[in-house]
C-alpha atoms as a PDB file:
ATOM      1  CA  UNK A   1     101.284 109.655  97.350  1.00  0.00           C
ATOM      2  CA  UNK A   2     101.306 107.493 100.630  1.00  0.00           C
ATOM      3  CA  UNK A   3     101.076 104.097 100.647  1.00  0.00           C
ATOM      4  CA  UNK A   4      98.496 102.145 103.159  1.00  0.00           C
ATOM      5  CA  UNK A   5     100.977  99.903 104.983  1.00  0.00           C
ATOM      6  CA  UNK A   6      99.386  98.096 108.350  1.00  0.00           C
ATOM      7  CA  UNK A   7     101.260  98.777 111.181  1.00  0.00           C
ATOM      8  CA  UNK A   8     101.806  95.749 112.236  1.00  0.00           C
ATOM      9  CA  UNK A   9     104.086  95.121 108.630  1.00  0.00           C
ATOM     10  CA  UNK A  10     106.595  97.840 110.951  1.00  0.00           C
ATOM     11  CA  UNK A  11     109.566  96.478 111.182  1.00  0.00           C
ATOM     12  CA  UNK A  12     113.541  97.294 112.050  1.00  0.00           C
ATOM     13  CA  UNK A  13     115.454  95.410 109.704  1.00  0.00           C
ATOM     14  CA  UNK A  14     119.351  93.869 111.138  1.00  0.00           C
ATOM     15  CA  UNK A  15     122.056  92.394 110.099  1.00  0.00           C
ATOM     16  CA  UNK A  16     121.243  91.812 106.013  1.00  0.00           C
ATOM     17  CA  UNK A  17     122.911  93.723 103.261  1.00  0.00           C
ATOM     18  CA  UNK A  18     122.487  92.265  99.905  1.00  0.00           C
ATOM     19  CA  UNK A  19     125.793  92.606  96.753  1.00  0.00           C
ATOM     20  CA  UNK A  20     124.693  92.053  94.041  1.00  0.00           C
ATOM     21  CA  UNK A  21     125.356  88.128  93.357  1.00  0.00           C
ATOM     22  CA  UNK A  22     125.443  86.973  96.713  1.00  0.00           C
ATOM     23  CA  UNK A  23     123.959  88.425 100.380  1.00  0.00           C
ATOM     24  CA  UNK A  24     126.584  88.519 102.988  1.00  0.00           C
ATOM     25  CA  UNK A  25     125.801  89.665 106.155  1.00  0.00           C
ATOM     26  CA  UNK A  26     127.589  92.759 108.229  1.00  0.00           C
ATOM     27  CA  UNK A  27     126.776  94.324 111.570  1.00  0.00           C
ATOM     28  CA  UNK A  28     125.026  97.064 110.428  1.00  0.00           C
ATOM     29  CA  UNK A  29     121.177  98.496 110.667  1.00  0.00           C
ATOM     30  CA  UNK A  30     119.012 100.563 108.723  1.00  0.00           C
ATOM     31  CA  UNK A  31     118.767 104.262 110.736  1.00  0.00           C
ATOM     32  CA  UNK A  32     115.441 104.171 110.051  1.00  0.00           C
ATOM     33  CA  UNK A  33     111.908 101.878 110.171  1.00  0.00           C
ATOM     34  CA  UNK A  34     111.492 100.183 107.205  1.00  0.00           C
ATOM     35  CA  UNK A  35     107.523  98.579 106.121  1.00  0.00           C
ATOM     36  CA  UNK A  36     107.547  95.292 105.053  1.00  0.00           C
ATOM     37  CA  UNK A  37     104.706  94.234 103.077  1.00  0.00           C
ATOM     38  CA  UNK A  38     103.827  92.026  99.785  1.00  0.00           C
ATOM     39  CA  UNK A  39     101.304  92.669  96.801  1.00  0.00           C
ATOM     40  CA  UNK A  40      99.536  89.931  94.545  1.00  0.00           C
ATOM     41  CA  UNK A  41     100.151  90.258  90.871  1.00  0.00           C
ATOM     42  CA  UNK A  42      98.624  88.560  87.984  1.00  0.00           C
ATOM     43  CA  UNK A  43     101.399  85.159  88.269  1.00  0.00           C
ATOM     44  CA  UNK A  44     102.422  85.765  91.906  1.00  0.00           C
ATOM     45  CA  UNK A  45     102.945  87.866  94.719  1.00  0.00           C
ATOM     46  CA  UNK A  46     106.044  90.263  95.148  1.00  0.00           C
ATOM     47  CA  UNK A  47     107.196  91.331  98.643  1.00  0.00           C
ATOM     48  CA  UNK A  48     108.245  95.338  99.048  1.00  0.00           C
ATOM     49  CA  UNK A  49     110.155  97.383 101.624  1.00  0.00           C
ATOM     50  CA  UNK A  50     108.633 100.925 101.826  1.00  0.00           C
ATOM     51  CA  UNK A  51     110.096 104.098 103.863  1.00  0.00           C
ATOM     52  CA  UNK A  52     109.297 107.620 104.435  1.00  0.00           C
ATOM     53  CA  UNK A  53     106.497 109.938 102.792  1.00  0.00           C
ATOM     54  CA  UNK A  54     106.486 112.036  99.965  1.00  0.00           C
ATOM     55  CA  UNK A  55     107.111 111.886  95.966  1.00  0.00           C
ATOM     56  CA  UNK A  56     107.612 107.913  95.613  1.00  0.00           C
ATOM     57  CA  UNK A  57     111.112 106.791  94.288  1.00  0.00           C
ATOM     58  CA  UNK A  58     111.280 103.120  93.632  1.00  0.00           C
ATOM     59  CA  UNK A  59     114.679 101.632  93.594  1.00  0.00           C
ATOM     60  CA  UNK A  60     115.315  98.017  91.899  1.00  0.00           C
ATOM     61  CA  UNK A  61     117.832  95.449  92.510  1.00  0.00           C
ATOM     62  CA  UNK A  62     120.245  93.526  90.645  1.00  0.00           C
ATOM     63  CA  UNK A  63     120.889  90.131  89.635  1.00  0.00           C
ATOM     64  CA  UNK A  64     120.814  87.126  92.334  1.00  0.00           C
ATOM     65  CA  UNK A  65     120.916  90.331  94.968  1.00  0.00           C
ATOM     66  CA  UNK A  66     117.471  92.004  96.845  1.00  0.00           C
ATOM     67  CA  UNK A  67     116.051  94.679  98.262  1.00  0.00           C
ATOM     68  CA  UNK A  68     118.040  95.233 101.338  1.00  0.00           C
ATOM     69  CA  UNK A  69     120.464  95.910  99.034  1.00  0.00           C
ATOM     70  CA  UNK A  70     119.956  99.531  98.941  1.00  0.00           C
ATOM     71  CA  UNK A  71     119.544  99.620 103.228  1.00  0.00           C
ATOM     72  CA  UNK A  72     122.289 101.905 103.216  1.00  0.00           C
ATOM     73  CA  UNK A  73     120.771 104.549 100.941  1.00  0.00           C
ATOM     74  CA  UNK A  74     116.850 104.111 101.954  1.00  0.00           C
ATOM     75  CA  UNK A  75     116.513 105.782 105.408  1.00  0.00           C
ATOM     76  CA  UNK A  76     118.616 108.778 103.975  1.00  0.00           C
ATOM     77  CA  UNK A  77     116.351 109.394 101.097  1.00  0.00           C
ATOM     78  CA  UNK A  78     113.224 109.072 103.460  1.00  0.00           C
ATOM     79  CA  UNK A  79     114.849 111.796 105.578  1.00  0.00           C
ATOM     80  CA  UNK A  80     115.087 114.034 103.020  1.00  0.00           C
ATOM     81  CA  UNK A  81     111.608 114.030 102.305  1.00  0.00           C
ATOM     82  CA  UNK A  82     110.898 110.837  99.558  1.00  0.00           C
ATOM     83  CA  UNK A  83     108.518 107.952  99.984  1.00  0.00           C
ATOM     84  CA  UNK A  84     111.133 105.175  99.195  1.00  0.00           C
ATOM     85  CA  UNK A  85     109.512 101.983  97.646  1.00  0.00           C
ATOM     86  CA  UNK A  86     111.918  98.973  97.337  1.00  0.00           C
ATOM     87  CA  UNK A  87     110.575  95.613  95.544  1.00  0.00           C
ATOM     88  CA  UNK A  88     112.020  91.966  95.439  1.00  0.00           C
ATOM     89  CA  UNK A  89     111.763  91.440  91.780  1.00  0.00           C
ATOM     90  CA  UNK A  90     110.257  88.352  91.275  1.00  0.00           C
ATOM     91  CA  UNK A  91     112.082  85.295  91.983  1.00  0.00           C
ATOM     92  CA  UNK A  92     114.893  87.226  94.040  1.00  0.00           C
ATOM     93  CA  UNK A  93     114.523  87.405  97.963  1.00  0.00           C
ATOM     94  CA  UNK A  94     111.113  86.907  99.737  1.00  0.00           C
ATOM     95  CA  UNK A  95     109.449  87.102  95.765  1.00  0.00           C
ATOM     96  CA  UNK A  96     109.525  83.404  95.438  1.00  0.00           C
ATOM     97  CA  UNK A  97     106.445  82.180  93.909  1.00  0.00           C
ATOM     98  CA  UNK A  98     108.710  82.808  90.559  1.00  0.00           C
ATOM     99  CA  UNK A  99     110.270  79.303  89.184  1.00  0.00           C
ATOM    100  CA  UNK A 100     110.198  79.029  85.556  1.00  0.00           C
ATOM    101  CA  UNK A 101     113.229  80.343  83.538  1.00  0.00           C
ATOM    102  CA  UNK A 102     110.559  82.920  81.778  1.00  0.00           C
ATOM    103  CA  UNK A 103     110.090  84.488  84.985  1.00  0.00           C
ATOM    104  CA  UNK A 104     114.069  85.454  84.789  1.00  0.00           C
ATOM    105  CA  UNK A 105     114.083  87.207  81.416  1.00  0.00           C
ATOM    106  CA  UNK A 106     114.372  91.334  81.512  1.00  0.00           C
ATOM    107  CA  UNK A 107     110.876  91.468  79.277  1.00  0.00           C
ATOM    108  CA  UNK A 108     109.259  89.691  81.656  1.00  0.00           C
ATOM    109  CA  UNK A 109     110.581  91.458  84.836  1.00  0.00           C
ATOM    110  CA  UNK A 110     109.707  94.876  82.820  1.00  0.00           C
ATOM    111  CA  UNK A 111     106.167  93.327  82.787  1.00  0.00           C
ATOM    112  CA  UNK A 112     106.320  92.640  86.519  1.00  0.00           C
ATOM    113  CA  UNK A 113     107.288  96.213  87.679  1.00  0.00           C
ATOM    114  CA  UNK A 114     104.850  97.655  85.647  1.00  0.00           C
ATOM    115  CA  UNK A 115     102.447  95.115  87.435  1.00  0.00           C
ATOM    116  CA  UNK A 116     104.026  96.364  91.053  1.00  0.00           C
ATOM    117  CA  UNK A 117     103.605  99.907  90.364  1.00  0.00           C
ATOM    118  CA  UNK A 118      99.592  99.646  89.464  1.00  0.00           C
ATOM    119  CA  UNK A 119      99.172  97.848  92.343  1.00  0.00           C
ATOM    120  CA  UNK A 120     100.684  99.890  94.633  1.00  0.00           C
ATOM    121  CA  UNK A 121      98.899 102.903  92.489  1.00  0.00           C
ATOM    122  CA  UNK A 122     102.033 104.654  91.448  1.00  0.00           C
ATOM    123  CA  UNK A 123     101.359 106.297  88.176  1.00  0.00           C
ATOM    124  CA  UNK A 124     104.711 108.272  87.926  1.00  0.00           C
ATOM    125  CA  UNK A 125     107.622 107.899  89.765  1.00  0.00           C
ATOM    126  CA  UNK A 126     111.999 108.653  90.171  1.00  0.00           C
ATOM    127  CA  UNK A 127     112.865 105.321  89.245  1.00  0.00           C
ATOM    128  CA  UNK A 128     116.869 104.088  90.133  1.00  0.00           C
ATOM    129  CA  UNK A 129     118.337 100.103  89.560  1.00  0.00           C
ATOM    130  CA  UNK A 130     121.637  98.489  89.846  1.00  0.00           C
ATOM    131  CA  UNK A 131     123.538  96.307  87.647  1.00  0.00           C
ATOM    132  CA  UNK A 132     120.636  94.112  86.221  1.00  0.00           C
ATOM    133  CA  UNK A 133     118.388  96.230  87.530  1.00  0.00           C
ATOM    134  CA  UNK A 134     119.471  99.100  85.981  1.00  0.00           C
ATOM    135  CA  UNK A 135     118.687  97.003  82.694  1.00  0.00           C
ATOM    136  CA  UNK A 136     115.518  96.763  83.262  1.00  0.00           C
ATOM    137  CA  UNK A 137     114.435 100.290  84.629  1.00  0.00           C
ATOM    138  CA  UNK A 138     115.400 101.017  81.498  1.00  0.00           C
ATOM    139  CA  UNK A 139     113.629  99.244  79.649  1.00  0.00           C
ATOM    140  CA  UNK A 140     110.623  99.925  81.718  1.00  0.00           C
ATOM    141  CA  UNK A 141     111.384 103.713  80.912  1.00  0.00           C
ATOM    142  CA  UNK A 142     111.225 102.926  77.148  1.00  0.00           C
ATOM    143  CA  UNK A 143     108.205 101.456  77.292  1.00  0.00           C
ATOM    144  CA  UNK A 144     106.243 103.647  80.009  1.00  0.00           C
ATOM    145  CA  UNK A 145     107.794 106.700  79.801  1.00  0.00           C
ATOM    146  CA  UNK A 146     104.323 108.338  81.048  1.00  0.00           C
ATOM    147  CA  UNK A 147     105.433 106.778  84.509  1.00  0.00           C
ATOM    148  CA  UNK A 148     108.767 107.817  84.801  1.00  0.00           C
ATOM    149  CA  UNK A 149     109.352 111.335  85.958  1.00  0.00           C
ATOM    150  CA  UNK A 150     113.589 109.952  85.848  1.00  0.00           C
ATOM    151  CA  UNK A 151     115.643 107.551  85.605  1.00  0.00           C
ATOM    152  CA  UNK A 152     119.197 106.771  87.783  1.00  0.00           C
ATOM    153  CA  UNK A 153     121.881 104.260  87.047  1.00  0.00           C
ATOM    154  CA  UNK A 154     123.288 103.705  90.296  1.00  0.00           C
ATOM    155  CA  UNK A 155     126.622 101.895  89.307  1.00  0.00           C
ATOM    156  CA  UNK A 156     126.823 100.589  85.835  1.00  0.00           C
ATOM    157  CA  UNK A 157     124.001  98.897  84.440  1.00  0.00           C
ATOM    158  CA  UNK A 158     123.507  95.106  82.550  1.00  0.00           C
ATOM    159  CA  UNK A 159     122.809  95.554  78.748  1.00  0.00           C
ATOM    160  CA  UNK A 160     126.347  98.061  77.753  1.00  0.00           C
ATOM    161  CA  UNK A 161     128.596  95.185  76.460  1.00  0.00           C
ATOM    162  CA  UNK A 162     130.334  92.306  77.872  1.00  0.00           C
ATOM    163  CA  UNK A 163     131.960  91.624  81.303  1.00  0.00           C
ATOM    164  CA  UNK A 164     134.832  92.826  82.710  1.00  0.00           C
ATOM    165  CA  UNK A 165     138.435  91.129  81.991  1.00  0.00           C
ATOM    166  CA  UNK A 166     138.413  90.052  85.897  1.00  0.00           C
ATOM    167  CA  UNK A 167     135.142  88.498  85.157  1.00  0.00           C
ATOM    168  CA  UNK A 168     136.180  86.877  82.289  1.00  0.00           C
ATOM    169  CA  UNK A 169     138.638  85.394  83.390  1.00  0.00           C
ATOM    170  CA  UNK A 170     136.879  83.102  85.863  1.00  0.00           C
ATOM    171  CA  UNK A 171     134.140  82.404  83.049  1.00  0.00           C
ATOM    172  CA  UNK A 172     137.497  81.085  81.166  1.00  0.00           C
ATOM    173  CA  UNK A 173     138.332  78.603  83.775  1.00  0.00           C
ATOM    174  CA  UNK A 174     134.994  77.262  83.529  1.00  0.00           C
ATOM    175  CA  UNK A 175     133.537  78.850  87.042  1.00  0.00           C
ATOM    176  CA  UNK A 176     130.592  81.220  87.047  1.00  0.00           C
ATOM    177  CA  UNK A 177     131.996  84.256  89.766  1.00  0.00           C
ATOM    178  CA  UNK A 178     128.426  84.553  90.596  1.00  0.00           C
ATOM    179  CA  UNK A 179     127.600  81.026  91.974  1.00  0.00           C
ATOM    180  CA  UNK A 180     130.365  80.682  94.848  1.00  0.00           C
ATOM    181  CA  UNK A 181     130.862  76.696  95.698  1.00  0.00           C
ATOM    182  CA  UNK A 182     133.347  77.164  97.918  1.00  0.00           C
ATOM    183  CA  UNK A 183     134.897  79.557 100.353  1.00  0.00           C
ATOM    184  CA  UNK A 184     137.696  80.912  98.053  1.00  0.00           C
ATOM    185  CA  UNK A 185     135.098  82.049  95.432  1.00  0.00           C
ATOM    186  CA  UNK A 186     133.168  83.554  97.997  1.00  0.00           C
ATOM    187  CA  UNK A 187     135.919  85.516  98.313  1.00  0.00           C
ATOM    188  CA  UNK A 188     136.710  86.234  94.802  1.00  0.00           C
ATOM    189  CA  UNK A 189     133.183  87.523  94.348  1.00  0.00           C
ATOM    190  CA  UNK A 190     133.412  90.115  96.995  1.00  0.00           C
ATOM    191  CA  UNK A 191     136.883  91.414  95.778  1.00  0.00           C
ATOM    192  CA  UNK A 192     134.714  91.730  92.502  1.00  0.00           C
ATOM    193  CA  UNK A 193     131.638  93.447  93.808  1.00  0.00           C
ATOM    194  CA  UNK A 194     133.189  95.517  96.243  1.00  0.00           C
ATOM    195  CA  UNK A 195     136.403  97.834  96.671  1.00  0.00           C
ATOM    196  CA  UNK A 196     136.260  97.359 100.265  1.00  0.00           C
ATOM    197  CA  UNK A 197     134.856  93.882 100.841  1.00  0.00           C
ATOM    198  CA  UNK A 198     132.580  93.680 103.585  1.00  0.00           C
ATOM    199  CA  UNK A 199     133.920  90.505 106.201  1.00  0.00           C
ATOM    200  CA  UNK A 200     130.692  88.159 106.418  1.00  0.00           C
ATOM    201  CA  UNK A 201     130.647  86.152 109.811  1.00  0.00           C
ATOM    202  CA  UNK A 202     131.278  82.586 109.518  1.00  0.00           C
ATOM    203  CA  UNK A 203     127.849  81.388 109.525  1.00  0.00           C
ATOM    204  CA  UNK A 204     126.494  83.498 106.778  1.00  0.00           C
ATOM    205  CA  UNK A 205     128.897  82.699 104.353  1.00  0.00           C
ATOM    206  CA  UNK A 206     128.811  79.150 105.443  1.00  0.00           C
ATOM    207  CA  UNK A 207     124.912  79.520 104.824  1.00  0.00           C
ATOM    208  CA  UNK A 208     125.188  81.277 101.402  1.00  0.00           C
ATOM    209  CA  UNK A 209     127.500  78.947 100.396  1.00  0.00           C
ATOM    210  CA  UNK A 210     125.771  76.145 100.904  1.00  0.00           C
ATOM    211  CA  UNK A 211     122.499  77.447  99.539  1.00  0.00           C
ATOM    212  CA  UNK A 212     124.463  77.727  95.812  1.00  0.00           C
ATOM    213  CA  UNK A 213     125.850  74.271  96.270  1.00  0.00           C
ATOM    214  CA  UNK A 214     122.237  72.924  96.878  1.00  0.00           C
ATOM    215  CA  UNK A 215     120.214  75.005  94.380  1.00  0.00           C
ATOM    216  CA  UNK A 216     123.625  75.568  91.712  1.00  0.00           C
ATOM    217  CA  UNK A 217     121.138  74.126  88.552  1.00  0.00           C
ATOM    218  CA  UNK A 218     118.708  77.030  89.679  1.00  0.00           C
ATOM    219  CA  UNK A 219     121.232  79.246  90.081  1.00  0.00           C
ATOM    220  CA  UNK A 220     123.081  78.511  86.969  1.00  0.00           C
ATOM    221  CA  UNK A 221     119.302  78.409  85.049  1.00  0.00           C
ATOM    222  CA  UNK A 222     119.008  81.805  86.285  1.00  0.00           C
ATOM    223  CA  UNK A 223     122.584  82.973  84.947  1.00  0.00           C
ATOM    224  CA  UNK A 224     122.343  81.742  81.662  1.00  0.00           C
ATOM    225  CA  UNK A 225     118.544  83.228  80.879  1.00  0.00           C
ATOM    226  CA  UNK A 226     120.406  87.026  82.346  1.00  0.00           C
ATOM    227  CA  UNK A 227     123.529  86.341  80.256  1.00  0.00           C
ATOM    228  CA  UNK A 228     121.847  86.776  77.155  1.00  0.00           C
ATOM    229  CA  UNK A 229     121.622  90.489  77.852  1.00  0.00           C
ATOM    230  CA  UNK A 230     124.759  91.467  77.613  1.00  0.00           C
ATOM    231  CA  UNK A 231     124.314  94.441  75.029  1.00  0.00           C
ATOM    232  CA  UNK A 232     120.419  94.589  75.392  1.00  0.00           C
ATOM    233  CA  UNK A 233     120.480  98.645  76.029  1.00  0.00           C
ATOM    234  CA  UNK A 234     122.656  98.924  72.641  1.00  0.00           C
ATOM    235  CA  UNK A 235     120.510  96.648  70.281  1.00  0.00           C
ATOM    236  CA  UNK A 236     118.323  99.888  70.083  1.00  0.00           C
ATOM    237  CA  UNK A 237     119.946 102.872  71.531  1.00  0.00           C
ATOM    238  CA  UNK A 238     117.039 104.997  72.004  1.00  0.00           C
ATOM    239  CA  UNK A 239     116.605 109.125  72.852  1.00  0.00           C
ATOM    240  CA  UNK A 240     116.349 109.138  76.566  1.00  0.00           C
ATOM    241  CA  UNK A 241     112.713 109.984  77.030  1.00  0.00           C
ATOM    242  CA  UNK A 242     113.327 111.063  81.031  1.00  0.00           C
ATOM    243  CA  UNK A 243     115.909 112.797  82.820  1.00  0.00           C
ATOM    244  CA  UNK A 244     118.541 110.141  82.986  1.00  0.00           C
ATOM    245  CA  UNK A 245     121.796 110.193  85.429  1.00  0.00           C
ATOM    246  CA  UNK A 246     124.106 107.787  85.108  1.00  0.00           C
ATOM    247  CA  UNK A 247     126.618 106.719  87.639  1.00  0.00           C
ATOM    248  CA  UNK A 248     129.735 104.394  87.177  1.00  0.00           C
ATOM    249  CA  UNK A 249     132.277 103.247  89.047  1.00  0.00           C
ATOM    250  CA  UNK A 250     135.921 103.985  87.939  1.00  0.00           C
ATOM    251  CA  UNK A 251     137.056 100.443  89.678  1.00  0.00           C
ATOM    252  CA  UNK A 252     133.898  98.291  88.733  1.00  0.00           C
ATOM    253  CA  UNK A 253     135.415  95.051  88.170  1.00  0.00           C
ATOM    254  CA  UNK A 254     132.028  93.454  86.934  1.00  0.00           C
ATOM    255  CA  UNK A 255     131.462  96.097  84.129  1.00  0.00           C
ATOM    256  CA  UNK A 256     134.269  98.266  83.469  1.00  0.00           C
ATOM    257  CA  UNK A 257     135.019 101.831  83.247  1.00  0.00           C
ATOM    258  CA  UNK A 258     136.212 101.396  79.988  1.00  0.00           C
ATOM    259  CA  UNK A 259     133.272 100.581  78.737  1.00  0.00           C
ATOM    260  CA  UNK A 260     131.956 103.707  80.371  1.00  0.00           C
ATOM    261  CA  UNK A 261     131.529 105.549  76.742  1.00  0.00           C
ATOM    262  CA  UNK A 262     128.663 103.288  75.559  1.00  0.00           C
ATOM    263  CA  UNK A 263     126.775 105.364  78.237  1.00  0.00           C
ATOM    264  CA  UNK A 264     126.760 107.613  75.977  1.00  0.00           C
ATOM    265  CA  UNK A 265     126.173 105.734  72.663  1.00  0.00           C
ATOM    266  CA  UNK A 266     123.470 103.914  73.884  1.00  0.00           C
ATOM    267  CA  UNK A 267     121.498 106.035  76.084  1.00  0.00           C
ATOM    268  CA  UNK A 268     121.775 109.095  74.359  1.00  0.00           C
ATOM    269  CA  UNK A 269     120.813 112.339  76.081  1.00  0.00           C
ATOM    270  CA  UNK A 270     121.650 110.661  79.567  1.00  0.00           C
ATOM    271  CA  UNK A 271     124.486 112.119  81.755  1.00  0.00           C
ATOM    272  CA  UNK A 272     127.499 110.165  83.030  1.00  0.00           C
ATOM    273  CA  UNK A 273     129.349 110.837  86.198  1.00  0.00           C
ATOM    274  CA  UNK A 274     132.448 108.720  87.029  1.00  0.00           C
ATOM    275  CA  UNK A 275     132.517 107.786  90.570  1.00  0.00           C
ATOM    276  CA  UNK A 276     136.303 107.597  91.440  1.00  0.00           C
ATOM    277  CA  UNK A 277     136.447 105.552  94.466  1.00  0.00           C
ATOM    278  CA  UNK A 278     133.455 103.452  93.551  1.00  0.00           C
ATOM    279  CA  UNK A 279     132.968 100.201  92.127  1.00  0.00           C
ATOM    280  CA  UNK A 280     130.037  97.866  91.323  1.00  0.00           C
ATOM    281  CA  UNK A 281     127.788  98.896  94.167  1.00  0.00           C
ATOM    282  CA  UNK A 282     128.305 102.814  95.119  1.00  0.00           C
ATOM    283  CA  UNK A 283     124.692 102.531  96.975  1.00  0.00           C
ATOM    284  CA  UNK A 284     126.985 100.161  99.517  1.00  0.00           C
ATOM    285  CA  UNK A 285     129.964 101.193 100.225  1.00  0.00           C
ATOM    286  CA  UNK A 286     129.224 105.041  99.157  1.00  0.00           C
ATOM    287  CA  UNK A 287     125.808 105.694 100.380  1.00  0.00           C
ATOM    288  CA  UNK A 288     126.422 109.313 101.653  1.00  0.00           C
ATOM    289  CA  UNK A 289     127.809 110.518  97.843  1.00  0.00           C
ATOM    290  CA  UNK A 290     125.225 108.482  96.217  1.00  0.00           C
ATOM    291  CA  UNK A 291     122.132 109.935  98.123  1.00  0.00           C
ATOM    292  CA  UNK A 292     123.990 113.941  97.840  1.00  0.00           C
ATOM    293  CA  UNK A 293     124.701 112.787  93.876  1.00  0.00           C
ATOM    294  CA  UNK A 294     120.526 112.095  93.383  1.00  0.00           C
ATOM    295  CA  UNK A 295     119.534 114.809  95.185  1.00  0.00           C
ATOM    296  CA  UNK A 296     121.847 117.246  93.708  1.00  0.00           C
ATOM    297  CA  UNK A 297     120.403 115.730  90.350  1.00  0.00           C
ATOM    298  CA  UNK A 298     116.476 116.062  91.566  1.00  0.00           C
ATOM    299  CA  UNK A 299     117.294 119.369  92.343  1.00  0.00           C
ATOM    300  CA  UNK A 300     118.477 120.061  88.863  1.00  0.00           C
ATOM    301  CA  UNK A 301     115.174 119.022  87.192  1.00  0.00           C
ATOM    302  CA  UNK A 302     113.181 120.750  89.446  1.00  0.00           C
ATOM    303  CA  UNK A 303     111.647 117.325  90.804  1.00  0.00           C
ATOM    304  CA  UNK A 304     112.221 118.085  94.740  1.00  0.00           C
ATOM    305  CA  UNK A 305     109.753 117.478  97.494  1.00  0.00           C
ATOM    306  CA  UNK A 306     108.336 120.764  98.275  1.00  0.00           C
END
């Protein structure tokens, strides 16, 4: 199904690639033109990135992150013959219309992407998320599994038990590593998110910085409403009801590998591959592996474009 986009929403997207927690900016562009466009829903509007033609895959963010975040992967997929539909969940990135700590809660966001895909008139779909997002596409799968033709975890999702020991140890000292005040945990958070930090120039991490200093009661609103879903996806493990591939980095320091076997316990019938040089965000830093990884799985369930 192909989306109606006007041309003048055509755009070449720069310099933005979004981690999960933060956006820091590197010197590198999409391969491709990306469509920028929004779509009214019932409580606001939510903006969208679409690519390429074909069976519609819609990837979804994660937590304080947006949808450039998957730049490196989107252009790929669109070459190999997918319609690639991205979406700022609501509050996140150019969604803003989204202010009240309801808006922030994984029911709620479930609610909203089943509101984006009507709108956009995607009735069934490959559906992928990250981190948080990975959360909620699951969710979203339990409850309209008519729409979802499968699901990918791309890096470990929200909801599988608690945070990693390097995460909880800044949560001891009384900092949240996902609201950086200050230059140094700036830092931190990208030797968190990332095995090979990206180097932000001066000015954006100035810029980011500053925006969490200014908006930190937001930001820390936000946090606490997400934090609550620590072991969401195990409250009710639940029969995966769609081919379901799950993908984990071996040195995620947000969730860790360790915790890699309630995969298995909680989303039962899914399979787990252990990325070994990956670690909270394979669709960054190992775009190539993760676009040959989906494919390879599409393949296998006979989903393909023709």
């Amino acid at each position: 199904m192909k989306l109606s986009i006007p041309p003048k929403k055509l755009w070449r997207a720069t310099v933005l690639v979004a981690g999960l927690f933060t956006a820091c900016c590197v010197a590198a562009a999409p391969e491709c033109a990306i469509r920028k466009d929004t779509v009214s829903l019932a409580d606001g509007k939510m903006a969208y990135a679409t690519v390429g033609t074909g069976q519609p895959v819609v990837l979804v963010h994660g937590l304080f992150a947006n949808k450039e975040q998957w730049n490196p992967m989107v252009c790929k997929l669109a070459a190999a013959g997918w319609q690639v539909v991205v979406p700022d969940l609501p509050g996140f990135g150019a969604s803003t219309d989204y202010k009240a700590a309801d808006d922030y809660k994984l029911e709620r966001q479930v609610e909203h992407l089943d509101q984006f895909l009507t709108a956009l008139n995607l009735p069934a779909i490959q559906l992928a998320g990250n981190s948080m997002g990975g959360a909620i596409t699951t969710l979203y799968t339990r409850t309209h599994p008519e729409r979802v033709k499968s699901l990918t975890l791309i890096g470990a999702p929200l909801g599988l038990g608690g945070w990693a020991p390097e995460v909880q140890a800044v949560l001891k000292r009384g900092d949240i590593p996902f609201i950086p005040v200050s230059a140094p945990a700036y830092d931190e958070e990208l030797s968190l998110l990332f095995v090979r930090p990206p180097t932000p120039s001066a000015t954006s991490k100035t810029r980011a910085i500053t925006d969490y200093q200014a908006r930190y009661d937001h930001y820390k609103m936000v946090w606490d409403t997400v934090n609550d879903y620590g072991d969401v996806l195990c409250k009710t493990p639940q029969q995966t009801v769609a081919p379901m591939l799950v993908m984990w980095g071996r040195q995620d320091h947000i969730f860790s590998a360790d915790n890699a076997p309630a995969a298995e316990r909680c989303l039962p019938g899914a399979k787990v591959v252990m990325l070994d040089k990956s670690g909270h965000l394979p669709q960054y830093e190992d775009a190539d592996a993760m676009v040959a990884a989906w494919l390879e799985f599409q393949a296998g369930i006979n989903t393909a474009p023709k």
